[in-house]
C-alpha atoms as a PDB file:
ATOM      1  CA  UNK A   1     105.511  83.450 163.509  1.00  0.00           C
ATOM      2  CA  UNK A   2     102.244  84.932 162.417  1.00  0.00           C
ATOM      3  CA  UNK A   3      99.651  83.027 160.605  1.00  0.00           C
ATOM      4  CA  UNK A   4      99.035  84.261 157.413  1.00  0.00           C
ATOM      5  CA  UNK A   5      95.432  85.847 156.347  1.00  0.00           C
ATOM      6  CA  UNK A   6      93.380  83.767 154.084  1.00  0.00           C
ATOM      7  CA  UNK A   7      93.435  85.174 150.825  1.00  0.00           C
ATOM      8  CA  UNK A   8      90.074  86.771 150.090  1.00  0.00           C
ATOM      9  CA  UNK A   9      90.605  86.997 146.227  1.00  0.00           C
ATOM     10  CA  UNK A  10      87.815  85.170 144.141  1.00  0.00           C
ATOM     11  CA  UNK A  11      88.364  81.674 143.443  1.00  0.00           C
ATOM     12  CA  UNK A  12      89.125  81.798 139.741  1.00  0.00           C
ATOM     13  CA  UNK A  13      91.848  84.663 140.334  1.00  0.00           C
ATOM     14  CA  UNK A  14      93.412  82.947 143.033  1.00  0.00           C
ATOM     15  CA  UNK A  15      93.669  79.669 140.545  1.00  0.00           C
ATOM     16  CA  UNK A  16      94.392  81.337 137.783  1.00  0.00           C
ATOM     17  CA  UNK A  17      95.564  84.430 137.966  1.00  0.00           C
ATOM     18  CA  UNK A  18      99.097  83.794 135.926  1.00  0.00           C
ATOM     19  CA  UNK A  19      97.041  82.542 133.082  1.00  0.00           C
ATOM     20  CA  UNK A  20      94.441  85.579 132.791  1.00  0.00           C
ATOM     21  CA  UNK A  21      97.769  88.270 133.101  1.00  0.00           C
ATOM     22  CA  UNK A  22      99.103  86.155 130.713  1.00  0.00           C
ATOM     23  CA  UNK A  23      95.879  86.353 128.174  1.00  0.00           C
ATOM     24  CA  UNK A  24      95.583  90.415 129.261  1.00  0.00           C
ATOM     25  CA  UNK A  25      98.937  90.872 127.782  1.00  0.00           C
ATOM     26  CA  UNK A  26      98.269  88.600 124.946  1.00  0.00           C
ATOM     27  CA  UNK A  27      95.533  90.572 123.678  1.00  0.00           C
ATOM     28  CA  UNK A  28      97.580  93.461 124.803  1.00  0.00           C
ATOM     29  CA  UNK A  29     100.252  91.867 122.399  1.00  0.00           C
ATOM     30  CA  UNK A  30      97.867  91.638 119.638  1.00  0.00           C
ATOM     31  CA  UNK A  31      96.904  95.309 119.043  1.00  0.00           C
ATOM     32  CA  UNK A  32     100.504  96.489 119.695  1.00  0.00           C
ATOM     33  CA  UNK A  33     100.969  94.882 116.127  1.00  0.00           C
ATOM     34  CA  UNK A  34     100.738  97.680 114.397  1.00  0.00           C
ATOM     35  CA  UNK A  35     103.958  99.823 116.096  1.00  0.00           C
ATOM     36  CA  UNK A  36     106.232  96.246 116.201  1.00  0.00           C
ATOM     37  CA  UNK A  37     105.108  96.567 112.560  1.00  0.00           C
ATOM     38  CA  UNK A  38     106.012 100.260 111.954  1.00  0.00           C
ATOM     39  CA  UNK A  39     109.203  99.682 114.225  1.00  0.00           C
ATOM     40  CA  UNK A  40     110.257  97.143 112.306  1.00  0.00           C
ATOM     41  CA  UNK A  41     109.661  99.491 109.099  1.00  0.00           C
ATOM     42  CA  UNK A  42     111.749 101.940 110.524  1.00  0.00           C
ATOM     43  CA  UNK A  43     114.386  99.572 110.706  1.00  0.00           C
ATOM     44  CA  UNK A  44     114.565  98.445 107.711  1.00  0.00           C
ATOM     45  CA  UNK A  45     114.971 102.330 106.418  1.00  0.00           C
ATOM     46  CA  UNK A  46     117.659 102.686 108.728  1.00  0.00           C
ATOM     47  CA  UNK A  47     119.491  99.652 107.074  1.00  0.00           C
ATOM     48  CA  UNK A  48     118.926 100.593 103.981  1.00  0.00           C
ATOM     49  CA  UNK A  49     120.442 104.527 104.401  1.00  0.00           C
ATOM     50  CA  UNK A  50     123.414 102.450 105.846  1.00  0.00           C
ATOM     51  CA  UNK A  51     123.100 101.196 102.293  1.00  0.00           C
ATOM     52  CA  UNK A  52     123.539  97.197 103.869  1.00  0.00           C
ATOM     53  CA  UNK A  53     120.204  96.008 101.278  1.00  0.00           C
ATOM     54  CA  UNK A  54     119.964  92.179 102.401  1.00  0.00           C
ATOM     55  CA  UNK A  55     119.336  93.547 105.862  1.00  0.00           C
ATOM     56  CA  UNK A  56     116.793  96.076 105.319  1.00  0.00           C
ATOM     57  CA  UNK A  57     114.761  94.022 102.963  1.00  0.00           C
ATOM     58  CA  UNK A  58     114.823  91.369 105.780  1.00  0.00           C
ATOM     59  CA  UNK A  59     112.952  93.928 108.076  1.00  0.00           C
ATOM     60  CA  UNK A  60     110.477  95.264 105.359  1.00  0.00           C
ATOM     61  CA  UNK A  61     109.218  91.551 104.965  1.00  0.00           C
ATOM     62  CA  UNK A  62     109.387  91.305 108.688  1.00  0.00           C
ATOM     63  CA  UNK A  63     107.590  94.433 108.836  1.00  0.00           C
ATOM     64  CA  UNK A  64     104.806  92.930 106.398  1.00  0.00           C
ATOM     65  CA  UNK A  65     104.785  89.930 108.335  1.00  0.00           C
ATOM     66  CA  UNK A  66     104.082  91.301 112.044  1.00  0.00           C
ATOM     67  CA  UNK A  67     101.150  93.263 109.957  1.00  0.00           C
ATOM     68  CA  UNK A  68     100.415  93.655 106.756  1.00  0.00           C
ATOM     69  CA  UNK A  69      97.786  96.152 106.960  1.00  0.00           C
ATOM     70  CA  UNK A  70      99.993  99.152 107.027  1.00  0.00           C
ATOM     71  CA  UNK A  71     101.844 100.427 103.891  1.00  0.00           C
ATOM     72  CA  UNK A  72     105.221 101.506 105.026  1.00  0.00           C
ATOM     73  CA  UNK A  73     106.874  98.035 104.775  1.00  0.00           C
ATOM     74  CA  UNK A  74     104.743  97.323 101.355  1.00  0.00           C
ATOM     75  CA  UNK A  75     106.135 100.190 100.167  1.00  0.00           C
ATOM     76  CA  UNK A  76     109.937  99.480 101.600  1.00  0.00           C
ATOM     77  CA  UNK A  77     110.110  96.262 100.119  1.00  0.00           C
ATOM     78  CA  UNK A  78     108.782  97.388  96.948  1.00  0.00           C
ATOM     79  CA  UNK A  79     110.755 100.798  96.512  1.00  0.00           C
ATOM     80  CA  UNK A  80     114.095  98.513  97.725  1.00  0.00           C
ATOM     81  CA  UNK A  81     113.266  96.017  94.662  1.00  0.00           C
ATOM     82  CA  UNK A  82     112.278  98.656  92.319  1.00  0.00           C
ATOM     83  CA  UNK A  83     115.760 100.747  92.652  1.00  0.00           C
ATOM     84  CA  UNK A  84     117.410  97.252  90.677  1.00  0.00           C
ATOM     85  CA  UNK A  85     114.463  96.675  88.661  1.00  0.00           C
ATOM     86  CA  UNK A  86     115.859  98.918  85.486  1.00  0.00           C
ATOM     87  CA  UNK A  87     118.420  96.599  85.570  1.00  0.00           C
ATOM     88  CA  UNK A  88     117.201  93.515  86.222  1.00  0.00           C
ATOM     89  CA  UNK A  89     113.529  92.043  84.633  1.00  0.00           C
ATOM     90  CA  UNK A  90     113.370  89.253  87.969  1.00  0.00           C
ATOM     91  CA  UNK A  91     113.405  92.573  90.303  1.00  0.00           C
ATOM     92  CA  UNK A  92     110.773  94.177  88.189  1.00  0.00           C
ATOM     93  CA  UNK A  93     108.280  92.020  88.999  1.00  0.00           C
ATOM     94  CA  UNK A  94     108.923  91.242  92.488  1.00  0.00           C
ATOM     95  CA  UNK A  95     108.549  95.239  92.228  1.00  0.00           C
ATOM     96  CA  UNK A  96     105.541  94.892  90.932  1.00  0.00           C
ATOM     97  CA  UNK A  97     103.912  92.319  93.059  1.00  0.00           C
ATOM     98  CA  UNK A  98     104.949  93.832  96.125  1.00  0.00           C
ATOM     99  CA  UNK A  99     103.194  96.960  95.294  1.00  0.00           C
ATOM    100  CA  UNK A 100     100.604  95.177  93.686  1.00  0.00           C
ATOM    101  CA  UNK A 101      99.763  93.018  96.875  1.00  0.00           C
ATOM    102  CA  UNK A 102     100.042  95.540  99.281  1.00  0.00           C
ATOM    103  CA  UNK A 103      97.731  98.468  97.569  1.00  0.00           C
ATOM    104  CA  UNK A 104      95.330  95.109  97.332  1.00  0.00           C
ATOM    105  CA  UNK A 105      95.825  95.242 101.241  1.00  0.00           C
ATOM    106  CA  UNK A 106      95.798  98.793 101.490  1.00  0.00           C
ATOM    107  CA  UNK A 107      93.620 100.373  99.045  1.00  0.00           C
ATOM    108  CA  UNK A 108      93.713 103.851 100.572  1.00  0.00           C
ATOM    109  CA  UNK A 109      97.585 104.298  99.690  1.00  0.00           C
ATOM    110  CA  UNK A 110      98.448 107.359  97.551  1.00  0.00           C
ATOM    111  CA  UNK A 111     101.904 105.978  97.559  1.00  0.00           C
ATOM    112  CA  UNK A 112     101.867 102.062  97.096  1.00  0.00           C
ATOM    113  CA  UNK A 113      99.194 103.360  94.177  1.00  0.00           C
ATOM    114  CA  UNK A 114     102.088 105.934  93.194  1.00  0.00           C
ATOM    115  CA  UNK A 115     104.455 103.329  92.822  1.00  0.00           C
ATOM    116  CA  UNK A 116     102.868 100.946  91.440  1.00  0.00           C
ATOM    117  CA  UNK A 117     101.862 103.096  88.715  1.00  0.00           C
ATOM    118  CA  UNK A 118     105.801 103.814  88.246  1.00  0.00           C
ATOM    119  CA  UNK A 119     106.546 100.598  88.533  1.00  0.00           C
ATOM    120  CA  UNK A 120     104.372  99.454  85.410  1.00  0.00           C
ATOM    121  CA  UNK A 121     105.130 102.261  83.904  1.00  0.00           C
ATOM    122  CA  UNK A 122     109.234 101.140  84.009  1.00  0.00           C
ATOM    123  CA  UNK A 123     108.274  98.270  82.875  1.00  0.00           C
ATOM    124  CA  UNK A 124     105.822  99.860  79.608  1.00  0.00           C
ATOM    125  CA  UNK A 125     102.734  98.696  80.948  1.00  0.00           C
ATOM    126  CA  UNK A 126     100.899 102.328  79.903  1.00  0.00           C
ATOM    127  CA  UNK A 127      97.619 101.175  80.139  1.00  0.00           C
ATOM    128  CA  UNK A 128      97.631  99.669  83.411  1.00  0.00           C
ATOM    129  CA  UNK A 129      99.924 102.657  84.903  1.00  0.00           C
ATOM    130  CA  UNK A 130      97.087 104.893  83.674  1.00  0.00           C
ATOM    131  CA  UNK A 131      94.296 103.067  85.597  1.00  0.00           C
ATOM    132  CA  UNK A 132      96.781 103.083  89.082  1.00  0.00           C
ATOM    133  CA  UNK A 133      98.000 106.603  88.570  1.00  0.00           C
ATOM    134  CA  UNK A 134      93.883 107.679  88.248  1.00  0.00           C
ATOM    135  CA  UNK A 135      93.408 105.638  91.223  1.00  0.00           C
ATOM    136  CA  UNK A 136      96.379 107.386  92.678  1.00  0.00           C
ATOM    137  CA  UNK A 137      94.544 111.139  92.000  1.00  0.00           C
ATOM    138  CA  UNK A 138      91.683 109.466  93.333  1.00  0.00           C
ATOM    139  CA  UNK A 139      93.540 109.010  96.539  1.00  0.00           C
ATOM    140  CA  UNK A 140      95.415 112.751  96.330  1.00  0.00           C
ATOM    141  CA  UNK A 141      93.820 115.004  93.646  1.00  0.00           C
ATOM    142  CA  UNK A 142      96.441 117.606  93.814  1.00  0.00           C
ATOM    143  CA  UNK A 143      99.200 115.471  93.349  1.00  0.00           C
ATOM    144  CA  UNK A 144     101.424 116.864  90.590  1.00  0.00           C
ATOM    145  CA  UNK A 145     103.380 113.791  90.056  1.00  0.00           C
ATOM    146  CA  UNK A 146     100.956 111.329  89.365  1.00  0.00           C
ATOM    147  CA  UNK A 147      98.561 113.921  87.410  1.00  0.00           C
ATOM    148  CA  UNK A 148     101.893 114.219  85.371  1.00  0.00           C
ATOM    149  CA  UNK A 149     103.191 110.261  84.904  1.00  0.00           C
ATOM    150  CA  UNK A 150      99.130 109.746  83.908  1.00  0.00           C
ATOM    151  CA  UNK A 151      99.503 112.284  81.458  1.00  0.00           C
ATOM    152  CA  UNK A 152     103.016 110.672  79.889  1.00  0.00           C
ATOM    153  CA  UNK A 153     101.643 107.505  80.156  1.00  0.00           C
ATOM    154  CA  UNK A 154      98.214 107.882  78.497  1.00  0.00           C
ATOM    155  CA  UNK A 155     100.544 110.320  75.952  1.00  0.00           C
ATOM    156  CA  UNK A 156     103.159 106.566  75.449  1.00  0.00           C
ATOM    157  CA  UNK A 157      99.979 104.538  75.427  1.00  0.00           C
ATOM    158  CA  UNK A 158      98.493 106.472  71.985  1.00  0.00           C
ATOM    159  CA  UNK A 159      95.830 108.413  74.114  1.00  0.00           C
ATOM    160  CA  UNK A 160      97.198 112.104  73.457  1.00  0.00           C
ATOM    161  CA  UNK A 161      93.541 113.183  74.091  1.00  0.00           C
ATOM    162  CA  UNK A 162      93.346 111.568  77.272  1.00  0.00           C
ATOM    163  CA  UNK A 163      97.184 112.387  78.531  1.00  0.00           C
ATOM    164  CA  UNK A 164      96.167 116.796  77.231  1.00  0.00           C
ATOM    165  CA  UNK A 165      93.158 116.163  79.447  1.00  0.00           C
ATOM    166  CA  UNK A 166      95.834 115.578  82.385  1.00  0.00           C
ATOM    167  CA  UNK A 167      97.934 117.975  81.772  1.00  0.00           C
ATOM    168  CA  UNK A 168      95.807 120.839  81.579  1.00  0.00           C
ATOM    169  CA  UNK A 169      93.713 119.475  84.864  1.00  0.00           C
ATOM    170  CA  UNK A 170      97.495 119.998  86.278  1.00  0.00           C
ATOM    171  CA  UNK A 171      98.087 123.419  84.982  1.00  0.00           C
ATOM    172  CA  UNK A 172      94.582 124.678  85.982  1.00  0.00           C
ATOM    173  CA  UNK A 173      96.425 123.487  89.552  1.00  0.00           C
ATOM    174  CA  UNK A 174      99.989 124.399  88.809  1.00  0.00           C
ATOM    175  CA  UNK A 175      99.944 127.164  86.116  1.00  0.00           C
ATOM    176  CA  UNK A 176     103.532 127.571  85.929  1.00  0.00           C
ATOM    177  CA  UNK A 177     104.393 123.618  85.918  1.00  0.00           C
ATOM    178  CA  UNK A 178     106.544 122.887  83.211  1.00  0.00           C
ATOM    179  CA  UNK A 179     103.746 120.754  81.169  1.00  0.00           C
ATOM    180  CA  UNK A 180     102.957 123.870  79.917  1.00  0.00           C
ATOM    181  CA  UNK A 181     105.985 123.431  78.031  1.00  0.00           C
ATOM    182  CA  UNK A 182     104.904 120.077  76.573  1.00  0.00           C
ATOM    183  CA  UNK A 183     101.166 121.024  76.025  1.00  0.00           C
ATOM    184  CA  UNK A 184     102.564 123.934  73.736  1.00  0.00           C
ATOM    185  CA  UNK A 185     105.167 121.708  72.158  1.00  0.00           C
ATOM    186  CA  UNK A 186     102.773 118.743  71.130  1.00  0.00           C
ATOM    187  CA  UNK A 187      99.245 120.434  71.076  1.00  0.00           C
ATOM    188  CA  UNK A 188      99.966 123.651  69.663  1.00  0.00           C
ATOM    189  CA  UNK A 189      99.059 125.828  72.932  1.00  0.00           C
END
């Protein structure tokens, strides 16, 4: 039998050299967050097309759990609660306080700003769906939804000056959107 050779690593990696791979994939652990998170998104969608709702909203709040910097499960969760919430006033507002803490989380979101515009909208909340849906155009300026729900709801809130200023800031966009319709209709061209 041969005798071994001594082993010429440093002294701290030969003492410890199970706990520093173990704090490399730690830290490797903690800014792989961000895909578990969007996996577990992705998940959740895929439960939800299977139409199987308990499941899928498990993986959304798993999704916001893992990390709740990213909007995709925000906006699961939300858009999963928000399907009942014409139906049901307790689904509203967990609706509503999904979206509303996850665009507080994620302030750069044209759609959890989108949504949550929609959602207070459903619910006849036209002044605050104004102020999201301009923060939505703030986000996307050529969006042709929200220009139009900030239009119908500044035009339900009593604002018709406000909700023709939308509309024709989408038809200098869109000149053959159908607001042109409505413009004509309740302005008179």
């Amino acid at each position: 039998m041969r005798p071994q050779a001594a082993d010429a690593r440093p002294y701290i990696i030969r003492m410890y050299d199970r706990w520093i791979i173990l704090a490399i994939i730690l830290v490797l652990a903690w800014f792989a967050r961000p895909f578990y998170a969007f996996a577990l998104y992705y998940r959740g969608v895929s439960f939800e097309r299977m139409l199987v709702m308990v499941t899928a909203e498990h993986y959304y709040k798993k999704s916001i759990f893992v990390y709740d910097r990213i909007p995709e499960g925000w906006q699961g969760l939300g858009e999963l609660y928000y399907m009942g919430a014409p139906a049901n006033r307790a689904l509203y507002e967990k609706a509503r306080s999904t979206f509303e803490r996850g665009l507080a989380l994620n302030p750069h979101s044209y759609w959890l700003a989108f949504d949550l515009g929609r959602t207070y909208f459903l619910g006849k909340e036209y002044g605050r769906a104004v102020a999201t849906f301009e923060k939505a155009v703030q986000l996307s300026p050529t969006s042709r939804a929200a220009l139009d729900y900030a239009a119908w709801s500044a035009f339900r809130d009593g604002n018709r000056t406000l909700a023709l200023q939308y509309w024709r800031r989408l038809l200098s966009m869109y000149p053959n959107d159908p607001a042109r319709d409505i413009v004509q209709r309740y302005y008179g061209g």
